[in-house]
N, C-alpha and C. Protein backbone atom coordinates (compact mmCIF):
# COMPACT_ATOMS: atom_id res chain seq x y z
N UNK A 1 26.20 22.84 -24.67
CA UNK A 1 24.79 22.92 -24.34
C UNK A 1 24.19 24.23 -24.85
N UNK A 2 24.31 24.92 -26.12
CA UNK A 2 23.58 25.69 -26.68
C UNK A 2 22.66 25.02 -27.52
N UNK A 3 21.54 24.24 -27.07
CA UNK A 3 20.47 24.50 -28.22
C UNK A 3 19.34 25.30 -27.42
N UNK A 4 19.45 25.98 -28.15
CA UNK A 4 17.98 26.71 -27.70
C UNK A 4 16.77 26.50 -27.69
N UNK A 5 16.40 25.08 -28.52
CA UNK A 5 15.24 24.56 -27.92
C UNK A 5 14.85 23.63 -26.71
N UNK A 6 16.18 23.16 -26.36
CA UNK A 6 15.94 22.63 -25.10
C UNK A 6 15.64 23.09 -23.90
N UNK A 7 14.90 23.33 -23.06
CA UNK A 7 14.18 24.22 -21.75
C UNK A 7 14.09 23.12 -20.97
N UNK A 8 15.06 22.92 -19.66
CA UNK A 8 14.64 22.13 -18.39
C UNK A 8 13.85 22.83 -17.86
N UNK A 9 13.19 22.18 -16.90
CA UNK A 9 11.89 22.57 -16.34
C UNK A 9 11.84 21.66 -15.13
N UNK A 10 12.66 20.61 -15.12
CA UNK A 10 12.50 20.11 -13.73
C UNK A 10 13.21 18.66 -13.88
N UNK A 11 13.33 18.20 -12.82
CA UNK A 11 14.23 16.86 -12.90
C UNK A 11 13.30 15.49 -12.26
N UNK A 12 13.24 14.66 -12.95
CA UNK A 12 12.40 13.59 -12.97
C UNK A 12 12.98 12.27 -13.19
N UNK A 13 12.88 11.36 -11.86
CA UNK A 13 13.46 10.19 -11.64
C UNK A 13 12.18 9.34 -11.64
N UNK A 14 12.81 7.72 -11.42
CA UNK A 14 11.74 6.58 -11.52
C UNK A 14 10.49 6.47 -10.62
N UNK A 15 11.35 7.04 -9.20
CA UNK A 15 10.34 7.17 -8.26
C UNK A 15 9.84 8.14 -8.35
N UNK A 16 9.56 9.32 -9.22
CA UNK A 16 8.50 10.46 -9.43
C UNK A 16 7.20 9.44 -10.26
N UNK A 17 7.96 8.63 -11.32
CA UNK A 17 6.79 8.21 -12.06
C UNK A 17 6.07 6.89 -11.78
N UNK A 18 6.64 6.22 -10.84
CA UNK A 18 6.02 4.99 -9.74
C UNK A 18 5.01 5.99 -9.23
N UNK A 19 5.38 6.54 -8.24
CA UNK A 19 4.40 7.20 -7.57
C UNK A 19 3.24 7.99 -8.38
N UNK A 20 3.28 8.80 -9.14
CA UNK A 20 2.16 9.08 -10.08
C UNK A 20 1.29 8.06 -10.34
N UNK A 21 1.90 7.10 -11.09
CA UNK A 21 1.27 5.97 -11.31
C UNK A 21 0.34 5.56 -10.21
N UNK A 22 0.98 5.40 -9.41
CA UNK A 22 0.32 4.87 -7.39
C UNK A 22 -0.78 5.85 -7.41
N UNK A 23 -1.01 6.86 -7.31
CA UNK A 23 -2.02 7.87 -6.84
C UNK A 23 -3.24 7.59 -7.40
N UNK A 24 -4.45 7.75 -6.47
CA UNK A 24 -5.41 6.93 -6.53
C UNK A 24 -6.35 7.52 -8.23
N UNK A 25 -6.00 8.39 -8.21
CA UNK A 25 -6.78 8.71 -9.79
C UNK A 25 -5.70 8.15 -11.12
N UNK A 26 -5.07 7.33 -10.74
CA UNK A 26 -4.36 7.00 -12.13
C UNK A 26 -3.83 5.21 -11.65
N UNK A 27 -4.53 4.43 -10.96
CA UNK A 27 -3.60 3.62 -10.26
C UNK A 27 -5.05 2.67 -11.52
N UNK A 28 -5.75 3.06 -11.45
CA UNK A 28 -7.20 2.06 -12.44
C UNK A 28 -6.69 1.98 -13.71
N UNK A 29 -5.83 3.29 -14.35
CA UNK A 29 -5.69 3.09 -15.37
C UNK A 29 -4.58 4.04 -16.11
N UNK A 30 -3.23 2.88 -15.90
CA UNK A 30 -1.56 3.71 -15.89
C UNK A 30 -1.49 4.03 -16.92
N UNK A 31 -2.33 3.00 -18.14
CA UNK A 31 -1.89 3.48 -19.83
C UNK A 31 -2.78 5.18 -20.06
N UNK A 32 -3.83 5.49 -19.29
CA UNK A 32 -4.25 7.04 -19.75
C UNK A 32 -3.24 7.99 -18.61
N UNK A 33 -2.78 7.62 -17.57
CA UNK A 33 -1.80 8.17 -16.72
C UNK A 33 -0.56 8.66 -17.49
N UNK A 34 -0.14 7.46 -18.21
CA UNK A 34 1.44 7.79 -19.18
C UNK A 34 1.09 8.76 -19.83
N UNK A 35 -0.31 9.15 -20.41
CA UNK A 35 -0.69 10.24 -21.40
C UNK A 35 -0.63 11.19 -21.38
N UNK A 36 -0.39 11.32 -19.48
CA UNK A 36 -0.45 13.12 -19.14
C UNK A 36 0.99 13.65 -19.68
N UNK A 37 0.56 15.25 -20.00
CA UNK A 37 1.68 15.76 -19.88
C UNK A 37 2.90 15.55 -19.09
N UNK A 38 3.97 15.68 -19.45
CA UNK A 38 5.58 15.83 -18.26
C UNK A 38 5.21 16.07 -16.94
N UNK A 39 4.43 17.86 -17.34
CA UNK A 39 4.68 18.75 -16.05
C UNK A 39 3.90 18.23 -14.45
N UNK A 40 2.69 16.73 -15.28
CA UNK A 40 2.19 16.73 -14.60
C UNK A 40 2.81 16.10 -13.04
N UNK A 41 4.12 15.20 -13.57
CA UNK A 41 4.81 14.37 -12.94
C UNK A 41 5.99 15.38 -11.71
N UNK A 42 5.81 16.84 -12.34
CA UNK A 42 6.84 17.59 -11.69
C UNK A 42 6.35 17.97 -9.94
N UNK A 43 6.96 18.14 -9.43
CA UNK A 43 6.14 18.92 -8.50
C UNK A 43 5.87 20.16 -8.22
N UNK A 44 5.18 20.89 -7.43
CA UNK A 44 4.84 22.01 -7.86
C UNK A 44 5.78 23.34 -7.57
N UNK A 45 6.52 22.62 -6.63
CA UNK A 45 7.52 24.02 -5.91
C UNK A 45 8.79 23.91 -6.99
N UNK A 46 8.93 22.89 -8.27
CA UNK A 46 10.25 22.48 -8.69
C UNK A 46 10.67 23.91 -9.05
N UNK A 47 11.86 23.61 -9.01
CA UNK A 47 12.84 25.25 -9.31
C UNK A 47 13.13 24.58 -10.58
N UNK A 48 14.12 25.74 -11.36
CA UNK A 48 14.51 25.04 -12.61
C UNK A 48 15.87 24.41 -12.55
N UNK A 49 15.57 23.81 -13.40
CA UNK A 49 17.21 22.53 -13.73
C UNK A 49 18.60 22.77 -14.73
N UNK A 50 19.41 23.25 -14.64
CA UNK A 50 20.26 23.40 -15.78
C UNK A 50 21.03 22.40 -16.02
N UNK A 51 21.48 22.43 -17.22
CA UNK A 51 22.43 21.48 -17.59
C UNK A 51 23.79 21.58 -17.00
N UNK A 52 24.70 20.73 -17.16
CA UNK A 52 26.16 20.84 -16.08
C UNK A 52 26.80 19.62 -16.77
N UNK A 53 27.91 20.48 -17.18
CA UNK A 53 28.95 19.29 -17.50
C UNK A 53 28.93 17.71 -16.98
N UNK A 54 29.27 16.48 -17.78
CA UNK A 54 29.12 15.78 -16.91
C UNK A 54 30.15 15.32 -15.66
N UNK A 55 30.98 15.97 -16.04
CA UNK A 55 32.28 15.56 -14.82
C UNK A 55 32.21 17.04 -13.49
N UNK A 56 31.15 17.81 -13.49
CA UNK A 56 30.36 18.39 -12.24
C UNK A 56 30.01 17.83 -10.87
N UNK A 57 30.43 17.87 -9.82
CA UNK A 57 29.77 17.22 -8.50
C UNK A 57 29.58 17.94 -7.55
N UNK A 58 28.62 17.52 -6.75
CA UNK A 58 28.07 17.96 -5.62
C UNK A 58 29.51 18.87 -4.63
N UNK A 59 29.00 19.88 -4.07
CA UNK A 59 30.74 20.46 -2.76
C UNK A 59 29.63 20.35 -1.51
N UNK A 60 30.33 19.74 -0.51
CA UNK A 60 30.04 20.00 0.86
C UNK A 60 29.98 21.24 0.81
């Protein structure tokens, strides 16, 4: 995981972008919704995300 142009910025699942979609200023019209930027889908407190091997798991 050295490329240096890659920058996480936050982690984004299906139900981040259902719900965007849902919210009442984008629910009239999802095809100008898809248009927004990423960040718009992030939330606002997100911390940042790094990459991690994939054989990494969660420790109690």
């Amino acid at each position: 995981f050295k490329n240096v142009d890659c920058i996480c910025v936050g982690k984004i699942c299906m139900v981040d972008i259902i719900c965007f979609l849902c919210k009442k200023e984008n629910v009239n019209s999802p095809s100008l919704a898809l248009k927004s930027p990423v960040t718009a889908l992030l939330p606002q407190d997100s911390v940042l995300v790094r990459h991690v091997q994939p054989s990494t798991r969660y420790k109690d």
